[in-house]
N, C-alpha and C. Protein backbone atom coordinates (compact mmCIF):
# COMPACT_ATOMS: atom_id res chain seq x y z
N UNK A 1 65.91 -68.88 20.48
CA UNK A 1 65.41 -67.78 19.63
C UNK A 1 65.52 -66.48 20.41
N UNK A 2 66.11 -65.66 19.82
CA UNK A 2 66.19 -64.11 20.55
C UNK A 2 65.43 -63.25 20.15
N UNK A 3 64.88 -62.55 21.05
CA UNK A 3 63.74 -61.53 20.72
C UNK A 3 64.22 -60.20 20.70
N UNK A 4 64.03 -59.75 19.03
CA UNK A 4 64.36 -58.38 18.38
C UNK A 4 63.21 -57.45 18.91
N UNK A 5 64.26 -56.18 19.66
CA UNK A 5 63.59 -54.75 20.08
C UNK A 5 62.34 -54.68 18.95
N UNK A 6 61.11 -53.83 19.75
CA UNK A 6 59.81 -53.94 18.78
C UNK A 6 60.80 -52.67 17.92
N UNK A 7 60.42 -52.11 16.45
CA UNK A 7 60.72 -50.95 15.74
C UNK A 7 59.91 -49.67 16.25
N UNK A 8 60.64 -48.81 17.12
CA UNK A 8 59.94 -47.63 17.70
C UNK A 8 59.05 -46.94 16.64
N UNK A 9 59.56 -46.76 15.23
CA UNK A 9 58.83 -46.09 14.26
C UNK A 9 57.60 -46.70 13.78
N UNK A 10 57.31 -47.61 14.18
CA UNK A 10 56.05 -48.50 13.94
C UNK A 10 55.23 -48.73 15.13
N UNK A 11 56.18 -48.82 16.11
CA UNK A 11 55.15 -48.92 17.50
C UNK A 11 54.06 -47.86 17.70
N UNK A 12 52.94 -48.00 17.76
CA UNK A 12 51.45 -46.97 18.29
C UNK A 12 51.02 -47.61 19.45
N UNK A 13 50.76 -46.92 20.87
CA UNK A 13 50.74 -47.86 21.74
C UNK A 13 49.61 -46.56 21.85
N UNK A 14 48.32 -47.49 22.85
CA UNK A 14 47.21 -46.70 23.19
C UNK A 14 47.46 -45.07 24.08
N UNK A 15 48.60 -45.36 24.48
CA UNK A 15 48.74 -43.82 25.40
C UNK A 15 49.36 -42.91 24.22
N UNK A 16 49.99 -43.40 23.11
CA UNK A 16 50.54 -42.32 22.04
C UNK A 16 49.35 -41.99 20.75
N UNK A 17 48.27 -42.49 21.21
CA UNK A 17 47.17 -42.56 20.52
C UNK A 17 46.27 -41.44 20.84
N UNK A 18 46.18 -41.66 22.19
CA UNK A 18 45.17 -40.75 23.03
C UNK A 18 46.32 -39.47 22.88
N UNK A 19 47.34 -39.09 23.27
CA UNK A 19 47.87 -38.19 23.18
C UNK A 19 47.69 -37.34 22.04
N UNK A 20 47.53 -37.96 20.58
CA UNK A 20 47.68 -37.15 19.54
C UNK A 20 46.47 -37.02 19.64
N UNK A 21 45.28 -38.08 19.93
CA UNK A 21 43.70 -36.98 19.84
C UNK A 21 43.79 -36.00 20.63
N UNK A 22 43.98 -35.98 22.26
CA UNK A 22 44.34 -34.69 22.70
C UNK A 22 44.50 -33.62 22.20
N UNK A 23 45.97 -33.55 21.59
CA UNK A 23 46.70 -32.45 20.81
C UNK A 23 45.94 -32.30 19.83
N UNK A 24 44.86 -33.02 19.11
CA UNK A 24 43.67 -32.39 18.31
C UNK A 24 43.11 -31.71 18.71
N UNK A 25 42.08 -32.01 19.60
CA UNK A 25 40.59 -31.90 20.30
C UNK A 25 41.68 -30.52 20.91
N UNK A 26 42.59 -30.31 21.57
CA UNK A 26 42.62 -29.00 22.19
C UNK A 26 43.16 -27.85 20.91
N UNK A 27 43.73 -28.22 20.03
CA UNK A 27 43.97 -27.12 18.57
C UNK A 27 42.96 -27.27 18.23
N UNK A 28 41.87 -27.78 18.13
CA UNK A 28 40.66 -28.00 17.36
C UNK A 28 39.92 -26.17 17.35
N UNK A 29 39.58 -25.86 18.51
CA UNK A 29 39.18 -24.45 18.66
C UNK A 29 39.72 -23.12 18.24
N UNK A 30 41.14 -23.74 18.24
CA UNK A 30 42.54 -22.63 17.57
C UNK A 30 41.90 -22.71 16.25
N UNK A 31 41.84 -23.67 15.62
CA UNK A 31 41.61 -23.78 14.38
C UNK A 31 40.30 -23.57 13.35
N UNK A 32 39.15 -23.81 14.54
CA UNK A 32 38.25 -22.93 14.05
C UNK A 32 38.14 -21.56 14.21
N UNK A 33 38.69 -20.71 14.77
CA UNK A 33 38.65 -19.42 15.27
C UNK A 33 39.60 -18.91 14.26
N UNK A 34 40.98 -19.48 13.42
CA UNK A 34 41.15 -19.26 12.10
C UNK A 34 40.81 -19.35 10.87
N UNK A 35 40.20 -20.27 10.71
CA UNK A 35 39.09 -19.96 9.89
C UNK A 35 38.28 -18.90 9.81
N UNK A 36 37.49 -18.63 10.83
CA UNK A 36 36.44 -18.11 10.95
C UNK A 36 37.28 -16.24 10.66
N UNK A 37 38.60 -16.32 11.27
CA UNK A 37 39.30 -15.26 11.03
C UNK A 37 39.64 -14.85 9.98
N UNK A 38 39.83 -16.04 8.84
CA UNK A 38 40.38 -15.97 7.25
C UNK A 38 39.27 -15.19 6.80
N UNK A 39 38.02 -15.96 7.13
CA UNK A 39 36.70 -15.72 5.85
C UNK A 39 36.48 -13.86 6.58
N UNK A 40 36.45 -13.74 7.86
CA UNK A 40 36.46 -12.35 7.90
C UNK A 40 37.05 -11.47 7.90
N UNK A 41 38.59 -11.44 7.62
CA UNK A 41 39.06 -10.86 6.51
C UNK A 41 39.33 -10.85 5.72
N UNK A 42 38.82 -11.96 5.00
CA UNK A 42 38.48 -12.19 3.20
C UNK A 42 37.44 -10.71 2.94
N UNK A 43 36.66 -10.96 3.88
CA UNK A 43 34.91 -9.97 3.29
C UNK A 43 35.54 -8.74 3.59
N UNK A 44 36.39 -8.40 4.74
CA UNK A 44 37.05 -7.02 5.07
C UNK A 44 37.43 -6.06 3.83
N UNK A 45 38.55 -6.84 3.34
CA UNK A 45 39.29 -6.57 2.50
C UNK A 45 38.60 -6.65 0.79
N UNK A 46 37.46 -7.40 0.57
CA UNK A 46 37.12 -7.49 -0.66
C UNK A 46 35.72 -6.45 -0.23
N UNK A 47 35.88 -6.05 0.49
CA UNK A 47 34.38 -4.88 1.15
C UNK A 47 32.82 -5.22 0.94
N UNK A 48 32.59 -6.61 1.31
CA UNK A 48 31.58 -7.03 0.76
C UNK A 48 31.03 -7.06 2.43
N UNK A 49 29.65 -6.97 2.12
CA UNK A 49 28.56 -7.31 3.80
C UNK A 49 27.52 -8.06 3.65
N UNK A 50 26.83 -8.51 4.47
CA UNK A 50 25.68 -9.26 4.72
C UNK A 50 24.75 -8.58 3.52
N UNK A 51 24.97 -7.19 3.50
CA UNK A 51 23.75 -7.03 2.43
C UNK A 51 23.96 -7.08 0.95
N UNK A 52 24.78 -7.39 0.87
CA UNK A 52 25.29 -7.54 -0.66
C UNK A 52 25.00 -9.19 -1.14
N UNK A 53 24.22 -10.09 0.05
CA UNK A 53 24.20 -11.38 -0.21
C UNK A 53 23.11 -11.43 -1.77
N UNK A 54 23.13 -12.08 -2.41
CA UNK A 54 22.14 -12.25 -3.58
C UNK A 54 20.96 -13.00 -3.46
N UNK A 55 19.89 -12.97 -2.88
CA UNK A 55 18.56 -13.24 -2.60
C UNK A 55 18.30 -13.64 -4.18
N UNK A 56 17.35 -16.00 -3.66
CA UNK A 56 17.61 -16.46 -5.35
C UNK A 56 16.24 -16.02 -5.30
N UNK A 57 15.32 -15.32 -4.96
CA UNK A 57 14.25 -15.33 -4.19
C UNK A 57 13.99 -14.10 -5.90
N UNK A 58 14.96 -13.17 -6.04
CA UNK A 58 15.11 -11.98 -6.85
C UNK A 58 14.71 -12.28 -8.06
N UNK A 59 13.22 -11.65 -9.04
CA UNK A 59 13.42 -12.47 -10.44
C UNK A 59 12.42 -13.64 -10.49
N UNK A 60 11.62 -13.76 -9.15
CA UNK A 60 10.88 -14.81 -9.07
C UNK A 60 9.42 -14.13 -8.60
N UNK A 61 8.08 -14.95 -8.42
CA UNK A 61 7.50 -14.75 -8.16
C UNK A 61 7.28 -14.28 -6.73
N UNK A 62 6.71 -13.03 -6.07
CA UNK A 62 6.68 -13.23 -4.80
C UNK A 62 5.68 -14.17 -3.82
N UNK A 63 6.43 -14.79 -2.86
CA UNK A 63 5.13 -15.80 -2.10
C UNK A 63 3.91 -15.10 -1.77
N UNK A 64 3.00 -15.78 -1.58
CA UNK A 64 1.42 -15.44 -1.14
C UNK A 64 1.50 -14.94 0.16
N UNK A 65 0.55 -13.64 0.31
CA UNK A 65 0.41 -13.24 1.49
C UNK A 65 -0.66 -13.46 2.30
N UNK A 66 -1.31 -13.91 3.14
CA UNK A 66 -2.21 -14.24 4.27
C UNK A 66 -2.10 -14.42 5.39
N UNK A 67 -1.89 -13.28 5.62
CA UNK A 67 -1.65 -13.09 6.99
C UNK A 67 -2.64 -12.23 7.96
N UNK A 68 -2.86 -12.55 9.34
CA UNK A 68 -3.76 -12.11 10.00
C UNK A 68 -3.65 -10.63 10.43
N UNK A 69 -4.36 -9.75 10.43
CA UNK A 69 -3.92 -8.08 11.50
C UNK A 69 -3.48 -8.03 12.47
N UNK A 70 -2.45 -7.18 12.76
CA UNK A 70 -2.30 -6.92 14.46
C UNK A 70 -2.99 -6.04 14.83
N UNK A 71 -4.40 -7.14 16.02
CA UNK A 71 -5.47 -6.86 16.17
C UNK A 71 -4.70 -5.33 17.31
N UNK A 72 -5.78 -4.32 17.08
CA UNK A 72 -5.62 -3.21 17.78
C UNK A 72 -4.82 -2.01 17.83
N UNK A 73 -4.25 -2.72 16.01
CA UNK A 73 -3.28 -1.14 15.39
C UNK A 73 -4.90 -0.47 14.64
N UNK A 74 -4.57 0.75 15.36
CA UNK A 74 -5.66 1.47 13.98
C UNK A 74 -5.08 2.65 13.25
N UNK A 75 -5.60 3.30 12.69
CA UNK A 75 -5.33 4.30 11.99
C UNK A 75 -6.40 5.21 11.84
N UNK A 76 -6.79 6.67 12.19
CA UNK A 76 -8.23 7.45 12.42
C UNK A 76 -9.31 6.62 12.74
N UNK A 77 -8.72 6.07 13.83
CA UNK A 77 -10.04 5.18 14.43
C UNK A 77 -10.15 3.50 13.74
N UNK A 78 -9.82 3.39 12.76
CA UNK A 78 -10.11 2.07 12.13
C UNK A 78 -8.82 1.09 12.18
N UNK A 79 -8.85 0.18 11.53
CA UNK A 79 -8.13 -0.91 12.44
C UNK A 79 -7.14 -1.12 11.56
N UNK A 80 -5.86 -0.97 11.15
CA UNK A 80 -5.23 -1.31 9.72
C UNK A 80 -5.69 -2.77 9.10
N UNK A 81 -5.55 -2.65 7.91
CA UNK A 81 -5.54 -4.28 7.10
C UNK A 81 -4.67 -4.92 7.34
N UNK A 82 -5.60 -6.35 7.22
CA UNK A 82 -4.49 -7.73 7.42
C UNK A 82 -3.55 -7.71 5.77
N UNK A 83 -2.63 -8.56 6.00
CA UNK A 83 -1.55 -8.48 4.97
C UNK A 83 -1.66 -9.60 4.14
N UNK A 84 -2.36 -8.98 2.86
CA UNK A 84 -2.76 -10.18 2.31
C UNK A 84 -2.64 -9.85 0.83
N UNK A 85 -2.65 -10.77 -0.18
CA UNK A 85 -2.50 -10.51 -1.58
C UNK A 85 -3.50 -9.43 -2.32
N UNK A 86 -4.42 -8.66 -2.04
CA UNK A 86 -4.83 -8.33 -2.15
C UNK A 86 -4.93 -6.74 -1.73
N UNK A 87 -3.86 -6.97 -1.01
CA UNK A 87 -3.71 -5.39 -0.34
C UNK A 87 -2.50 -5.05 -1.41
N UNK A 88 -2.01 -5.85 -1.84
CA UNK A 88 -0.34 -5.17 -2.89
C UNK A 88 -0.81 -5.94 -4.29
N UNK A 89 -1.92 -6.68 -4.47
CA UNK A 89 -1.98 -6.96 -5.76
C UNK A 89 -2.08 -5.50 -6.64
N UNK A 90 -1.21 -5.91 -8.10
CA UNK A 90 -1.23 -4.43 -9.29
C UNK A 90 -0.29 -3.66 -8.47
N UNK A 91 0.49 -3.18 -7.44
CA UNK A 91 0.91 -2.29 -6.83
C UNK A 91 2.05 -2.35 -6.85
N UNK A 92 3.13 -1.29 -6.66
CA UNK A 92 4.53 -1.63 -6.42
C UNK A 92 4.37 -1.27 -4.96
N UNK A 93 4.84 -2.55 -4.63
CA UNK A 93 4.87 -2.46 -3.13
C UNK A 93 6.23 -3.14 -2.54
N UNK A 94 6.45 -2.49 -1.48
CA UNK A 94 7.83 -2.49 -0.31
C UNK A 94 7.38 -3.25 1.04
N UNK A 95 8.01 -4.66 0.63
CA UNK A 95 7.33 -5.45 2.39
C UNK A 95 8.54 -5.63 3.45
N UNK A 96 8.41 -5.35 4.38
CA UNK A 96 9.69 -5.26 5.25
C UNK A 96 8.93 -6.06 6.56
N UNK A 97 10.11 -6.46 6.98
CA UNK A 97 9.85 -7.76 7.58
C UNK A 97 10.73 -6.92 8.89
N UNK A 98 9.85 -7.47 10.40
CA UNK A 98 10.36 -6.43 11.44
C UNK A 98 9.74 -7.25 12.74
N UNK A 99 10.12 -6.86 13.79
CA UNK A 99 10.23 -7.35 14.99
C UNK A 99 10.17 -5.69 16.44
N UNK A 100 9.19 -5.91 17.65
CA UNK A 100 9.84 -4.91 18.41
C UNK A 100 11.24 -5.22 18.83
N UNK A 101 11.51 -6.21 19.16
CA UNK A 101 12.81 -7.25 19.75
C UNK A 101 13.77 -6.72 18.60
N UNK A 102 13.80 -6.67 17.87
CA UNK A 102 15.18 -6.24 16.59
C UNK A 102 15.72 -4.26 16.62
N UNK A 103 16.54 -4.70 17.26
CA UNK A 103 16.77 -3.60 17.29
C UNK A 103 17.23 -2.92 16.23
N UNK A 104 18.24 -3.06 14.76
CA UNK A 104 18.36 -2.93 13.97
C UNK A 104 17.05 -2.38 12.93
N UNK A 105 15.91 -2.87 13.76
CA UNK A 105 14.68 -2.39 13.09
C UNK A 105 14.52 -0.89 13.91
N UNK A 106 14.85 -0.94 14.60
CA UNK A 106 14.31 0.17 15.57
C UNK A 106 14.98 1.72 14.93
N UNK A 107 16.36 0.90 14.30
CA UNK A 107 16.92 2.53 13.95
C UNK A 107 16.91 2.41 12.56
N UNK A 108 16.17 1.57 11.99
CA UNK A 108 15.92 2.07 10.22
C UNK A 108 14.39 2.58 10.37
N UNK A 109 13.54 2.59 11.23
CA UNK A 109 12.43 3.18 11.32
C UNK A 109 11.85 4.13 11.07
N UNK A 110 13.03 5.32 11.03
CA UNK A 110 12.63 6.53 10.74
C UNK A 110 12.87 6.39 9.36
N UNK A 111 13.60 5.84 8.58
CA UNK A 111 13.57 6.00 7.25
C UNK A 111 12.66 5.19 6.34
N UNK A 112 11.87 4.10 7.01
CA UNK A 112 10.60 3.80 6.67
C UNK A 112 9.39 4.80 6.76
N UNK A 113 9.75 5.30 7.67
CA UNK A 113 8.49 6.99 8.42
C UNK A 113 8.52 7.44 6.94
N UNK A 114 9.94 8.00 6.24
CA UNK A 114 10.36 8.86 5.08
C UNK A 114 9.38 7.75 3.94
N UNK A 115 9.36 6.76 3.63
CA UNK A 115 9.48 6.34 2.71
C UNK A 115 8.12 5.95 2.88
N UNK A 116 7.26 6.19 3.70
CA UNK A 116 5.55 5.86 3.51
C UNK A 116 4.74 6.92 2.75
N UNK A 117 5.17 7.88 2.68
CA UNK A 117 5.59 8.95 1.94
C UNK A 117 5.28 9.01 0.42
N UNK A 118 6.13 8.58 0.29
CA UNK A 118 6.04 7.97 -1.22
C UNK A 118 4.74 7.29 -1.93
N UNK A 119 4.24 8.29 -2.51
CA UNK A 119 3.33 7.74 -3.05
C UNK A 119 3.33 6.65 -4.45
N UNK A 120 4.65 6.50 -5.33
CA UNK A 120 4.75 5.84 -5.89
C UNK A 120 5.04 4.24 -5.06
N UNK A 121 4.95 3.91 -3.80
CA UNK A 121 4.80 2.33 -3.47
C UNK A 121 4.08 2.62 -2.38
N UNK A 122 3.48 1.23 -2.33
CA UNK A 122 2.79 0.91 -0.91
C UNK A 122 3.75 -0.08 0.33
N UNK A 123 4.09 0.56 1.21
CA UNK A 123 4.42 0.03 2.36
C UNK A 123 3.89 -0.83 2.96
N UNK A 124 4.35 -2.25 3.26
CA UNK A 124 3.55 -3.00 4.04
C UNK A 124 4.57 -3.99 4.77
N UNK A 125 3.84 -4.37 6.09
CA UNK A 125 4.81 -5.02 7.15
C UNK A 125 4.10 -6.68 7.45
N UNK A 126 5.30 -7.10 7.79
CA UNK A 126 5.27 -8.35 8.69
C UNK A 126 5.88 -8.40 9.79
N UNK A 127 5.19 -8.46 10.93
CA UNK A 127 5.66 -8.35 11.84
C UNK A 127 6.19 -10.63 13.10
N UNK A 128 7.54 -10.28 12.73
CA UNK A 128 8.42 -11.71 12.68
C UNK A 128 8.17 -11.75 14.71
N UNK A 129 7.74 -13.37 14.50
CA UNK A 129 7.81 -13.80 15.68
C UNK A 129 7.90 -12.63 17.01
N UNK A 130 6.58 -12.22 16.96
CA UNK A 130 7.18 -10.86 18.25
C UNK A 130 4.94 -11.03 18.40
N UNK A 131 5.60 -10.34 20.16
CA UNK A 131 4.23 -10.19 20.97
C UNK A 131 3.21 -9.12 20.66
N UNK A 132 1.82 -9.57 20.32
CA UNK A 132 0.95 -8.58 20.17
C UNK A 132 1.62 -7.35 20.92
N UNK A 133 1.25 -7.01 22.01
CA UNK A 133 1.46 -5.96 22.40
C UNK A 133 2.52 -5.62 22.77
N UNK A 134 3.83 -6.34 22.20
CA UNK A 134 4.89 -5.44 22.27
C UNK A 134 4.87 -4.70 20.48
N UNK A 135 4.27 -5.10 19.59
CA UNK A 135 4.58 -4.70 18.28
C UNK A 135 3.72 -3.08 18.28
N UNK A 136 2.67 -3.60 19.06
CA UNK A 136 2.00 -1.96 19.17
C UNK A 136 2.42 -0.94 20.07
N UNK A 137 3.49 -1.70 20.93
CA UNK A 137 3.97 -0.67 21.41
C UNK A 137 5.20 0.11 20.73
N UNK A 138 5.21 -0.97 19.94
CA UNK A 138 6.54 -0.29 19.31
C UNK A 138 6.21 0.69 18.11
N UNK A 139 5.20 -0.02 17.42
CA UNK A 139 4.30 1.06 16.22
C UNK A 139 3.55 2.55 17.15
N UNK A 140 3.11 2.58 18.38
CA UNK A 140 3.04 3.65 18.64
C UNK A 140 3.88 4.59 19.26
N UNK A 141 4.79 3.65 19.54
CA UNK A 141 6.51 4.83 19.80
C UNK A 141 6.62 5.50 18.84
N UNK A 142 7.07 4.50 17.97
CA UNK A 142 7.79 5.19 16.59
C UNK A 142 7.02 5.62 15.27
N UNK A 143 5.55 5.31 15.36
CA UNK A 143 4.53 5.65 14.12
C UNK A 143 4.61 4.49 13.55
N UNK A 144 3.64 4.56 12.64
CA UNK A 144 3.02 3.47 11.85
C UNK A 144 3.57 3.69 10.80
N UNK A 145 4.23 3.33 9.53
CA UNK A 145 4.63 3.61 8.48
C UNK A 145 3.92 2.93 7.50
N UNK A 146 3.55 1.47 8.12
CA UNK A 146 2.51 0.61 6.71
C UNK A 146 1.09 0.28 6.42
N UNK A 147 1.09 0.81 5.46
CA UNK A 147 -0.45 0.73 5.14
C UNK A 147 -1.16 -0.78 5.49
N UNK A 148 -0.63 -1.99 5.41
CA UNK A 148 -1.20 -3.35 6.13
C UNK A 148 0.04 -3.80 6.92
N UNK A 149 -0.38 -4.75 7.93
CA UNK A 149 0.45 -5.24 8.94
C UNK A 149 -0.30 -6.87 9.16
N UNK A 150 0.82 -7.82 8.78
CA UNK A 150 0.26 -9.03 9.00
C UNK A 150 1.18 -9.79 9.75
N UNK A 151 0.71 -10.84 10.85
CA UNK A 151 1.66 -11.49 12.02
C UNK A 151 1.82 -12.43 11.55
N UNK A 152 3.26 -12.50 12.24
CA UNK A 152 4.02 -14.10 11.64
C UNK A 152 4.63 -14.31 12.97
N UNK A 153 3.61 -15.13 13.64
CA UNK A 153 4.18 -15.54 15.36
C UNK A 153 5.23 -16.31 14.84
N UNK A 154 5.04 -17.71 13.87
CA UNK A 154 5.82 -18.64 14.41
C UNK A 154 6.84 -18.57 12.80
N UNK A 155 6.83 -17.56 12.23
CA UNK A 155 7.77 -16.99 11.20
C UNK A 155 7.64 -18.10 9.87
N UNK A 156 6.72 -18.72 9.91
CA UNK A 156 6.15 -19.59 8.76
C UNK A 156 6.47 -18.85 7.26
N UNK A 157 5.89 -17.65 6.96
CA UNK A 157 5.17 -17.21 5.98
C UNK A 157 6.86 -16.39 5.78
N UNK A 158 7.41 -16.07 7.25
CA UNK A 158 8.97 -15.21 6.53
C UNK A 158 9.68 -15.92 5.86
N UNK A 159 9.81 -17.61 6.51
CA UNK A 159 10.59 -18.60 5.42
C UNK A 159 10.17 -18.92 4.21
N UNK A 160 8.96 -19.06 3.97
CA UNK A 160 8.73 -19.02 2.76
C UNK A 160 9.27 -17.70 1.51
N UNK A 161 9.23 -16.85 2.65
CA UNK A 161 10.09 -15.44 2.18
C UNK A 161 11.57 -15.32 1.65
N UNK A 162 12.23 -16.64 2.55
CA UNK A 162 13.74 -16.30 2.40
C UNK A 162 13.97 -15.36 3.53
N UNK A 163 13.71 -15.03 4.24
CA UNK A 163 13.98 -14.61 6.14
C UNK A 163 15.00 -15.40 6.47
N UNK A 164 16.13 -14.81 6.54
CA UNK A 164 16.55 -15.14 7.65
C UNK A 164 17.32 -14.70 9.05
N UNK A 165 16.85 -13.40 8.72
CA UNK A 165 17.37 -12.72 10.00
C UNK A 165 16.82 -11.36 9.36
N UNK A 166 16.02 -10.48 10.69
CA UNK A 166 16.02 -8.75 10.35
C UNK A 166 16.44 -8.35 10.74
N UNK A 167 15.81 -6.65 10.51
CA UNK A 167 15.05 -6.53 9.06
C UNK A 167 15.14 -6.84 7.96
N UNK A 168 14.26 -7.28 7.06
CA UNK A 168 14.93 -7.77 5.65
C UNK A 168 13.39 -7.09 4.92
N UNK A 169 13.86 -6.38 3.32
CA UNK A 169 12.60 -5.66 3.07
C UNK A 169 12.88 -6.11 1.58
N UNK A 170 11.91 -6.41 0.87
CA UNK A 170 11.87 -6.87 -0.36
C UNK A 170 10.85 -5.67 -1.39
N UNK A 171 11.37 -5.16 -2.82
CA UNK A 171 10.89 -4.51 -3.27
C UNK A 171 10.15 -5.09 -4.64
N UNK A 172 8.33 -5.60 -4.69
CA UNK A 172 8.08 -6.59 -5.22
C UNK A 172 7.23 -5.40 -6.47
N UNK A 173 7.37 -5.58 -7.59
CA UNK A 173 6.54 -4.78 -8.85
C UNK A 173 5.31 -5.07 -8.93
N UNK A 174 4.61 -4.02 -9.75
CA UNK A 174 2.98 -4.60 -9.44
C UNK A 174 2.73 -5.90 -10.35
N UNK A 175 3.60 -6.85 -11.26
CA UNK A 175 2.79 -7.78 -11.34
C UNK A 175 3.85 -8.99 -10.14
N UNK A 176 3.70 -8.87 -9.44
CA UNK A 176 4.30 -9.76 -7.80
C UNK A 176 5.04 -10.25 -8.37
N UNK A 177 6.14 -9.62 -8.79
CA UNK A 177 7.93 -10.19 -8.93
C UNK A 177 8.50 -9.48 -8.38
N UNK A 178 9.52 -10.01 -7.11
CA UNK A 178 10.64 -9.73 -6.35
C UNK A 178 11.85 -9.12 -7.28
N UNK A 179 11.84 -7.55 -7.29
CA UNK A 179 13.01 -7.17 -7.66
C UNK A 179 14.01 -6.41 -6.70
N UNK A 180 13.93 -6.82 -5.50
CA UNK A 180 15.13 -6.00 -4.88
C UNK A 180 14.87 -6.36 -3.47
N UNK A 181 15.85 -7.04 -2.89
CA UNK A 181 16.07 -7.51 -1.45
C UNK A 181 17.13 -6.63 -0.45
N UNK A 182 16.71 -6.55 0.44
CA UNK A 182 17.41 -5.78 1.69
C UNK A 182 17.54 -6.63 3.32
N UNK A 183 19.19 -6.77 2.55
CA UNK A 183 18.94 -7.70 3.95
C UNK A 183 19.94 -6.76 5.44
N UNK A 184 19.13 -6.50 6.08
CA UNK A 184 19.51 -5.86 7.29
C UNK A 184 18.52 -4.15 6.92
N UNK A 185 19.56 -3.59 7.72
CA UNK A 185 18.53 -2.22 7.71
C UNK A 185 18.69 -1.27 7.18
N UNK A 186 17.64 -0.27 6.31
CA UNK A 186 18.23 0.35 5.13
C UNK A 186 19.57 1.38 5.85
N UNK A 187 19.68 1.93 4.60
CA UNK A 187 20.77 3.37 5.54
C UNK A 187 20.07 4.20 4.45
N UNK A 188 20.39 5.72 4.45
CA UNK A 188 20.08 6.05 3.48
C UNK A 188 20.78 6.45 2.25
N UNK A 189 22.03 5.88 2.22
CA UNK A 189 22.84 5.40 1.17
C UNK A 189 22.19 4.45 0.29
N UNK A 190 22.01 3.33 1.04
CA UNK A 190 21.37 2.32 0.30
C UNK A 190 19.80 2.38 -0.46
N UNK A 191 19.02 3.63 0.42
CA UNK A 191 17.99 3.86 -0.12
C UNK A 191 17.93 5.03 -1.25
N UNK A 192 19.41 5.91 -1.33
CA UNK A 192 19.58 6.52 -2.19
C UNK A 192 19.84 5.74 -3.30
N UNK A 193 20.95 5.07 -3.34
CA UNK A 193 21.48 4.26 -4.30
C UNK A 193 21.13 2.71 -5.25
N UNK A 194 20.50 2.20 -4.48
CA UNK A 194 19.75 1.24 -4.73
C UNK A 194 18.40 0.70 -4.67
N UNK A 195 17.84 1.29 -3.57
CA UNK A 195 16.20 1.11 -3.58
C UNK A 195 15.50 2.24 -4.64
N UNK A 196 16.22 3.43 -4.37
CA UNK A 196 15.33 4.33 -5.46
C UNK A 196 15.50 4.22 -6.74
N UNK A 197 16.72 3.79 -7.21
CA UNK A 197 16.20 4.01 -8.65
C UNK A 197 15.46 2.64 -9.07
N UNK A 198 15.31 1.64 -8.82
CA UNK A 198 14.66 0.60 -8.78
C UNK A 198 13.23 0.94 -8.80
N UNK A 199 12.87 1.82 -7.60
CA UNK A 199 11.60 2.66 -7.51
C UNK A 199 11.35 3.27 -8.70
N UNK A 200 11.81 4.62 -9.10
CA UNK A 200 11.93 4.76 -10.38
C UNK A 200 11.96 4.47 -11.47
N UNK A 201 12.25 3.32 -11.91
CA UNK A 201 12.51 1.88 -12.60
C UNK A 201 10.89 1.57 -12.90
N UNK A 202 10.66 1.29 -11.31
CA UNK A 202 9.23 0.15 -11.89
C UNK A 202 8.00 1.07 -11.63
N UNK A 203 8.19 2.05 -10.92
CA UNK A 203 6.86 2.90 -10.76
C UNK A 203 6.75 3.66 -11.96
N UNK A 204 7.46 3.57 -13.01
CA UNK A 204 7.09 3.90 -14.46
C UNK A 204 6.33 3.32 -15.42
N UNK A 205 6.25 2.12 -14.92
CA UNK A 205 5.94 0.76 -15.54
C UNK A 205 4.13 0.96 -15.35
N UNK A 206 3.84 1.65 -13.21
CA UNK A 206 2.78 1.44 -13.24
C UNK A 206 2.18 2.23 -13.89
N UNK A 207 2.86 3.82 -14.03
CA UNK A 207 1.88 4.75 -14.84
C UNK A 207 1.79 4.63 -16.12
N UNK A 208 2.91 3.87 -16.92
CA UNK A 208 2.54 3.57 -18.08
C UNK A 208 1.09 2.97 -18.47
């Protein structure tokens, strides 16, 4: 009996095996880094950003607030309020969610300064996973802009929010429905164009 050559086109031998995982596992990184290249110039080119994401959060009830004070902010001597349903119940109120650590918070700040202002909403903060006394140091750098301030050490109360990265500021009507999400930090484009007339919108509603 004579023994026929194995068929090379069928032969898989363990070293031509390992070779082609190789030649995976090392394109593997090429290949996520194209991807990741497609989808960002997909968003380039169709001019869309992080803040244009659609919060399902919008249209719904807003979550409950109870949250504790950051003990040792005051205001003419007295201590601001904890952040709680009761401080924005009936109210059109603006809750912005902030950190000293976020720097992105640091330079929409002044246009929160502008917008406490406004007497048609009430301003109010959560201050995300950040140190007592770095948050007051940062509220007395830059001023206080919100009428209550409630801590969220371990960012519990932001997920229930839909948080997921700041600043993120939600614009809730006085009967506590979420109509307008901001995710990152205003500009004042965006507060021209989209937060105000919204403002306008529902602070009609309250003087009606």
């Amino acid at each position: 009996m004579s023994n026929s050559p194995a068929d090379p086109d069928h032969e898989t031998t363990p070293k031509s095996k390992n070779s082609r995982l190789g030649l995976f596992f090392a394109y593997l990184p090429l290949l996520v880094f194209a991807a990741l290249a497609a989808v960002f110039f997909y968003q380039l080119e169709s001019g869309k950003n992080a803040s244009d994401i659609p919060s399902v959060l919008i249209g719904t009830k807003a979550p409950s607030l109870e949250l504790a004070p950051l003990a040792g902010l005051t205001e003419n001597g007295s201590q601001v309020p904890a952040l709680t349903d009761a401080m924005v119940s009936g109210k059109l109120s603006l809750v912005n969610v902030f950190a000293s650590w976020c720097v992105p918070c640091r330079q929409e700040h002044p246009l929160l300064m502008d917008l406490a202002s406004d007497q048609r909403i009430t301003l109010v903060g959560i201050n995300y996973k950040d140190k007592n006394e770095n948050a007051l140091r940062f509220l007395g750098e830059l001023g206080n802009p919100y009428a209550a301030v409630g801590v969220d050490p371990k960012g519990q109360s932001s997920i229930d929010w839909g948080v997921y990265g700041i600043p993120e500021t939600y614009l809730v009507d006085c009967d506590g429905t979420i109509v307008f999400k901001q995710i990152g930090p205003f500009t004042p484009e965006i507060i021209e164009t989209k937060l105000m007339p919204l403002i306008v919108k529902h602070a009609s509603f309250v003087s009606n």
